[in-house]
N, C-alpha and C. Protein backbone atom coordinates (compact mmCIF):
# COMPACT_ATOMS: atom_id res chain seq x y z
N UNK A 1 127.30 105.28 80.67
CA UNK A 1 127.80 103.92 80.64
C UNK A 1 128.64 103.76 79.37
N UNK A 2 129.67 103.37 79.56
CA UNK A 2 130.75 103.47 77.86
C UNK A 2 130.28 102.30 77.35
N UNK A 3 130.44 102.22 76.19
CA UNK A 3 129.95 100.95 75.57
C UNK A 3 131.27 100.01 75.02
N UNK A 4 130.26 98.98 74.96
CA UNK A 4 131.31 97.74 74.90
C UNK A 4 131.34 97.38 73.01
N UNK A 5 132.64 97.55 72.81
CA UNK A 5 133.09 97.66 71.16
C UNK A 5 134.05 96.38 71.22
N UNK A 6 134.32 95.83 72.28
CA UNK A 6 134.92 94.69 71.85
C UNK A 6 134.55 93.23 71.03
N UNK A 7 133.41 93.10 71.76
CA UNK A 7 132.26 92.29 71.66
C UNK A 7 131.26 91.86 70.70
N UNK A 8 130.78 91.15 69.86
CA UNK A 8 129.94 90.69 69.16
C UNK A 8 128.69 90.54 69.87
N UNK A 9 127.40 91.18 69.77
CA UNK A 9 126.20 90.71 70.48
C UNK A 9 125.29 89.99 69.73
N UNK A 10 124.53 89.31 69.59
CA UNK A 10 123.52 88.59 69.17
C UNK A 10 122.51 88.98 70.22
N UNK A 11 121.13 89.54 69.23
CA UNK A 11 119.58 89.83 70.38
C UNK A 11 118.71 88.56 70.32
N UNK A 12 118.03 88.23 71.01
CA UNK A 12 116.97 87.47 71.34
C UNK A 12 115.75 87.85 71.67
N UNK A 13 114.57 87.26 71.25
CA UNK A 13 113.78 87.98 71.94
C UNK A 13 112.84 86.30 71.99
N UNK A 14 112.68 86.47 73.42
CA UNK A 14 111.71 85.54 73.80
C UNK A 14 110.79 85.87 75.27
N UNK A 15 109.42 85.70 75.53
CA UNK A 15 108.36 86.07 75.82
C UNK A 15 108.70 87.55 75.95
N UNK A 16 108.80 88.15 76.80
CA UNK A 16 108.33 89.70 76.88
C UNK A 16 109.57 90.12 77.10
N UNK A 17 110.71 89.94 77.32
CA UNK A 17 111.86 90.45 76.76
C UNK A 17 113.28 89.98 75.56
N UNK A 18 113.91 90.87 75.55
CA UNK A 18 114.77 91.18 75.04
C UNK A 18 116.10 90.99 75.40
N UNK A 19 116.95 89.66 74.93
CA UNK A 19 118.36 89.49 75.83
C UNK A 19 119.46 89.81 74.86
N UNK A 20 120.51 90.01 75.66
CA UNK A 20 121.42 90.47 74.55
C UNK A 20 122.37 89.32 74.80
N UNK A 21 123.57 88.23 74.02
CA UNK A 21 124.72 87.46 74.48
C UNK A 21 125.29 88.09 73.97
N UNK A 22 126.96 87.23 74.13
CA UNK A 22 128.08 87.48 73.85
C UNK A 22 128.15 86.38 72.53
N UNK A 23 128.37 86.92 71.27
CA UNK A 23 128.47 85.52 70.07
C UNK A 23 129.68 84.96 70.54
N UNK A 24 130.74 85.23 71.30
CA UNK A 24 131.60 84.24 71.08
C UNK A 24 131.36 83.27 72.54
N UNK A 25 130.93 83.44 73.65
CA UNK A 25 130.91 82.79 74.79
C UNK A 25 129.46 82.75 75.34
N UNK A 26 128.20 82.92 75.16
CA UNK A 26 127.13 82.83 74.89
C UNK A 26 126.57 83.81 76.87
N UNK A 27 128.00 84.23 77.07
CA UNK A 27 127.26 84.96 77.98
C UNK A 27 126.25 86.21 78.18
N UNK A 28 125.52 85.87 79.19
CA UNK A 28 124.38 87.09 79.29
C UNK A 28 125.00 88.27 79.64
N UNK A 29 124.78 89.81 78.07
CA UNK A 29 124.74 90.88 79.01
C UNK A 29 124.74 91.75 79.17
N UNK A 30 122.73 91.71 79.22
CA UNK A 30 121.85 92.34 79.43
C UNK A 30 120.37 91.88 78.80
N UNK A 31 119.52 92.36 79.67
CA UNK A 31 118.13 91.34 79.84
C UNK A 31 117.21 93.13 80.05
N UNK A 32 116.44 93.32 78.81
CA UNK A 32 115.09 94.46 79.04
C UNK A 32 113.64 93.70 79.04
N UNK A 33 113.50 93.93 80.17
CA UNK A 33 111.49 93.25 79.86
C UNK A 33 110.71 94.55 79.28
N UNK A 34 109.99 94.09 78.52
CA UNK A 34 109.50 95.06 77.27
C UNK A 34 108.00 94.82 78.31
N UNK A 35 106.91 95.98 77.88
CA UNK A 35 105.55 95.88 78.43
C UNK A 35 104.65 94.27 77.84
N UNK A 36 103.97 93.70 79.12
CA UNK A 36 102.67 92.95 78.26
C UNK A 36 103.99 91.21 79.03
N UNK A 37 103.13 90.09 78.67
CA UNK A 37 103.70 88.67 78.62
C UNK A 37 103.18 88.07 77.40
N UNK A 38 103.95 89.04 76.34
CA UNK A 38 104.03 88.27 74.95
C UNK A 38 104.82 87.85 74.06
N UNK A 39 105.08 87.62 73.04
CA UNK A 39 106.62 87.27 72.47
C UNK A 39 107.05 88.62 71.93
N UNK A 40 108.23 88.29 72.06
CA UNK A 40 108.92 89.78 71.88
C UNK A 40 109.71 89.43 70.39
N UNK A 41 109.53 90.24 69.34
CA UNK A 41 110.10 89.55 68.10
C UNK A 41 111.65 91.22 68.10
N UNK A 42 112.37 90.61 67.64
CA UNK A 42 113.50 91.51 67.27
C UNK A 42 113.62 91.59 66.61
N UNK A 43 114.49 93.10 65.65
CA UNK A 43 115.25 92.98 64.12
C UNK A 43 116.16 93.82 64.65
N UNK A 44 117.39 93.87 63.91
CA UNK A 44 118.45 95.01 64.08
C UNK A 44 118.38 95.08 62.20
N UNK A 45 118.57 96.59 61.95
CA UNK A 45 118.99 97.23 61.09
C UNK A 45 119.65 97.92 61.38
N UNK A 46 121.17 97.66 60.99
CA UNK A 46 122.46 98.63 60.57
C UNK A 46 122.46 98.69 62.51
N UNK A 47 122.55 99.47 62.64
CA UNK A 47 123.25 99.84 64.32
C UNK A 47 121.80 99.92 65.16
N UNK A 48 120.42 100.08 64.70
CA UNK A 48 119.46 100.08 65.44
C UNK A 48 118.81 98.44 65.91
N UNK A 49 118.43 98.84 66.71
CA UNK A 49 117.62 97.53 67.03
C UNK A 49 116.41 97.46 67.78
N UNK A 50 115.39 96.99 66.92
CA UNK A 50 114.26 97.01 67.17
C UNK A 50 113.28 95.93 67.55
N UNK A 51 112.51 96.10 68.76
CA UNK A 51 111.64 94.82 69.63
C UNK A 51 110.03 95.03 69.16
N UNK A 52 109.24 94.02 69.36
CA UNK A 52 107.58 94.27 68.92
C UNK A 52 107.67 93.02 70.62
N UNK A 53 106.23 93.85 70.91
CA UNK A 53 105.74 92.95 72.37
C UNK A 53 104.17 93.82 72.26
N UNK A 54 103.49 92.94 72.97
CA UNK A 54 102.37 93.43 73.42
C UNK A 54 101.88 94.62 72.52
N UNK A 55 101.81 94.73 71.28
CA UNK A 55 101.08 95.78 70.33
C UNK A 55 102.23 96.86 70.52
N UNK A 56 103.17 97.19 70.52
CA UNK A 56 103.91 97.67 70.67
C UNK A 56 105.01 97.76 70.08
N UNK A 57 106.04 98.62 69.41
CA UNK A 57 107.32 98.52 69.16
C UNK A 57 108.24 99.65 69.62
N UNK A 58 109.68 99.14 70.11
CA UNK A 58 110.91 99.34 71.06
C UNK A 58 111.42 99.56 69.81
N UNK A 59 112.35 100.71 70.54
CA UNK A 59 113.51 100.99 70.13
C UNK A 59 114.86 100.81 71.47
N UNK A 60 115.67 99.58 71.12
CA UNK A 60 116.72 99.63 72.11
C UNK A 60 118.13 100.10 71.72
N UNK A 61 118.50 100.67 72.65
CA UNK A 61 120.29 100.50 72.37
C UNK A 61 120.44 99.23 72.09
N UNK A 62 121.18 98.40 71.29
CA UNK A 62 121.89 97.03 71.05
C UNK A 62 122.75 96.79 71.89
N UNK A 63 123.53 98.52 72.41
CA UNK A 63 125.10 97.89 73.31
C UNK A 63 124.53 97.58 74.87
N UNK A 64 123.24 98.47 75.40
CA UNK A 64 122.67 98.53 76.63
C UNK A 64 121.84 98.04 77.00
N UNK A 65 120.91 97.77 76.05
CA UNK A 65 119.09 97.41 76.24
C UNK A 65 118.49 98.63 76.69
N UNK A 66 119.15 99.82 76.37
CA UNK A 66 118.01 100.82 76.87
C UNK A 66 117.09 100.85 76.35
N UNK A 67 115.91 101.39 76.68
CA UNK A 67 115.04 101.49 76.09
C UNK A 67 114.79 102.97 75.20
N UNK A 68 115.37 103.68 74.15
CA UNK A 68 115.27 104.53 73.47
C UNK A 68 113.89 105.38 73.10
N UNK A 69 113.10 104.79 72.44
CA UNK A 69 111.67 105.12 72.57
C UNK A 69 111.10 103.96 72.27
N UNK A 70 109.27 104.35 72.18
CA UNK A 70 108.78 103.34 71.90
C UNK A 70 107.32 103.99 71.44
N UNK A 71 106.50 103.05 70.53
CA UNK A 71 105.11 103.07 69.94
C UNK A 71 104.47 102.82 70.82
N UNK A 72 103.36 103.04 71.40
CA UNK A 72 102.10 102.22 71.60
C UNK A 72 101.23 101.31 70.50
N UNK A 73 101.35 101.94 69.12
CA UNK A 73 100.25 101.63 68.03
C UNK A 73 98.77 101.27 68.25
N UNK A 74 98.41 102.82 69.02
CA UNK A 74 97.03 102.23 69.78
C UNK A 74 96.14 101.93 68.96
N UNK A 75 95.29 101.18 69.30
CA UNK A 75 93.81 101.00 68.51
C UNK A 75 93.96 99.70 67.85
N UNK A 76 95.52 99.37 67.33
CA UNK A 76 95.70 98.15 66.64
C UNK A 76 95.57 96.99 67.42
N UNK A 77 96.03 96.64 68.40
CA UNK A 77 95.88 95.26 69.07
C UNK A 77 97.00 95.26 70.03
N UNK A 78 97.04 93.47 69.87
CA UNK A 78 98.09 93.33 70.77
C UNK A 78 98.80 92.16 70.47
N UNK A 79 98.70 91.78 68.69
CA UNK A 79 98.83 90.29 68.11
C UNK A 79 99.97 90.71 67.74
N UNK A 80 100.59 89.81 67.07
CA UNK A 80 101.80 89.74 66.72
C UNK A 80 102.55 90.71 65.42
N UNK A 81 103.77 91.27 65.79
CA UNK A 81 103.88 92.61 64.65
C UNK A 81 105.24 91.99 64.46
N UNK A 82 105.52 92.49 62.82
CA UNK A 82 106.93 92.47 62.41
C UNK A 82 107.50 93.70 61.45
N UNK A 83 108.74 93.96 62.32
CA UNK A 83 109.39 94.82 61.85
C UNK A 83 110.40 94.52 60.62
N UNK A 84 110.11 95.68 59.60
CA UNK A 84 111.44 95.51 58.28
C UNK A 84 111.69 96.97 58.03
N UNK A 85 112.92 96.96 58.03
CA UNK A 85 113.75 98.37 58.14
C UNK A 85 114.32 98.55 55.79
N UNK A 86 114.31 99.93 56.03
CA UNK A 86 114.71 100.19 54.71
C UNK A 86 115.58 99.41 54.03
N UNK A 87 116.48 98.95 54.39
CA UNK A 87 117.52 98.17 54.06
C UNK A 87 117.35 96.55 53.44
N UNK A 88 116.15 96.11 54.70
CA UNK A 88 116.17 94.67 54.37
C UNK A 88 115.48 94.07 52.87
N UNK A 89 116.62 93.18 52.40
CA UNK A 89 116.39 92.63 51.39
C UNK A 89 114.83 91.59 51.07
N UNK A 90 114.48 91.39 50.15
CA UNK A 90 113.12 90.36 50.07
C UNK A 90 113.80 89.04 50.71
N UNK A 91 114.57 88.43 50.92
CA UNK A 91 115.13 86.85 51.45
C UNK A 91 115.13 87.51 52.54
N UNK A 92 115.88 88.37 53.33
CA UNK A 92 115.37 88.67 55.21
C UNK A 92 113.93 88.94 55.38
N UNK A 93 113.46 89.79 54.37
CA UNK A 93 111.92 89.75 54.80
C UNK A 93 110.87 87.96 54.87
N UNK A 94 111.24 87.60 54.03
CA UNK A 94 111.03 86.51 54.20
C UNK A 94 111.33 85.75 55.49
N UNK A 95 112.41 85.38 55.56
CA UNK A 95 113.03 84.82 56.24
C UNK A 95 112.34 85.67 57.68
N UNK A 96 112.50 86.64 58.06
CA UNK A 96 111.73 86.76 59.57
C UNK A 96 110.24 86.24 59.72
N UNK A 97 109.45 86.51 58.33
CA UNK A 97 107.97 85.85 58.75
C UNK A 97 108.30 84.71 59.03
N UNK A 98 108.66 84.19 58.17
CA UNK A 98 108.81 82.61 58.52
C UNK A 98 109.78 81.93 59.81
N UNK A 99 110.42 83.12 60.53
CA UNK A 99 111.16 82.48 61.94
C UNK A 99 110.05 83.11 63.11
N UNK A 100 109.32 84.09 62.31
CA UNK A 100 108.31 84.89 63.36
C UNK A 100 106.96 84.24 63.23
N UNK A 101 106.53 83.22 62.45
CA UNK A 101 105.66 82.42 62.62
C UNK A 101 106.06 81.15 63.30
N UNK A 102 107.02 80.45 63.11
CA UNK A 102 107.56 79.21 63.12
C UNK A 102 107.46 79.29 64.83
N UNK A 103 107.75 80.26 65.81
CA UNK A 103 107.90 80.54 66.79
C UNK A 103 106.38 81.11 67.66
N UNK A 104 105.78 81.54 66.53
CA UNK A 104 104.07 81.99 67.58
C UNK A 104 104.43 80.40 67.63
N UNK A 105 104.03 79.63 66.51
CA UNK A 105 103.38 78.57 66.38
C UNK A 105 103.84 77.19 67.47
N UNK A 106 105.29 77.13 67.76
CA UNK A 106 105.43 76.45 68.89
C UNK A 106 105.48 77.22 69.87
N UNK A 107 104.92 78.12 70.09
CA UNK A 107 104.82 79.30 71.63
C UNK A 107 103.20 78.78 72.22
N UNK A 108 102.11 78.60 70.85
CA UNK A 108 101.08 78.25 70.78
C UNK A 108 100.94 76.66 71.29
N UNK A 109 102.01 75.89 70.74
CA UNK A 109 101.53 74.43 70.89
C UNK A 109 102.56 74.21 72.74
N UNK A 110 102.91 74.93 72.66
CA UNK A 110 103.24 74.63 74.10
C UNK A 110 102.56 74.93 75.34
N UNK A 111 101.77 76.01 74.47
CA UNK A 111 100.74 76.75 75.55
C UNK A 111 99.14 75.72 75.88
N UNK A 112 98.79 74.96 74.55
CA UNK A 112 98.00 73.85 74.50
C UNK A 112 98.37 72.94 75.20
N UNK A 113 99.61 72.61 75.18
CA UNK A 113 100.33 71.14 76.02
C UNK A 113 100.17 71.21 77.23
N UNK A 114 100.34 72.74 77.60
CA UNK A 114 100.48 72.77 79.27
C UNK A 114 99.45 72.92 79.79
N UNK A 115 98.16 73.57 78.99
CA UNK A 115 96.83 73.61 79.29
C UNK A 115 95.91 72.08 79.34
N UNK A 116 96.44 71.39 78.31
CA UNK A 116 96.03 69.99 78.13
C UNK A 116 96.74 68.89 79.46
N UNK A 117 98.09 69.25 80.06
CA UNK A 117 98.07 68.56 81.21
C UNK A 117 97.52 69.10 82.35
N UNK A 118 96.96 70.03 82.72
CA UNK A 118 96.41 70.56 83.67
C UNK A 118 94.82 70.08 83.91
């Protein structure tokens, strides 16, 4: 599959997969469901890009969503993991706990809301 170099992508990761847009037209394109129905947290460092789901961490292509390899990290769980690559500075490290909590935490209160109208 040739890859697309024209393009700006921005990753997402919300419940158990991984979407890729277009930054300038917000189109979809490409969608990987990662194992498990959990939140899927992303980081890209430098040209890699990396997913956490279900106790687990992905390695994807950025241009494809392939799936490259991946961890199990058995024995550990299945709670929430965050990735920081050699590169990232203390303000990105920061900055992901705090967008990677901010996000359990209304993933959580939505999950109460919908349980509480039922």
């Amino acid at each position: 599959m040739p890859r697309r170099s024209a393009r700006t992508l921005i990753h997402v990761g919300i419940r158990h997969s991984v979407v890729a847009l277009d930054a300038e037209t917000g189109e979809e394109v490409w969608r990987t469901k990662l194992k498990g129905h959990s939140f899927a947290g992303v980081f890209r460092d430098g040209a890699a890009l990396y997913a956490t789901a279900s106790g687990e961490v992905f390695r994807l292509d950025p241009e494809t969503g392939a799936v490259l390899w991946n961890a199990p990290l058995k024995g550990l769980g299945t709670g929430l993991a965050i990735v920081v690559g050699a590169g990232t500075t203390p303000e990105q490290q920061r900055a992901a706990y705090v967008t990677t909590a901010q996000q359990l935490t209304a993933q959580q209160q939505a999950g109460a809301a919908t349980a509480a109208a039922t």
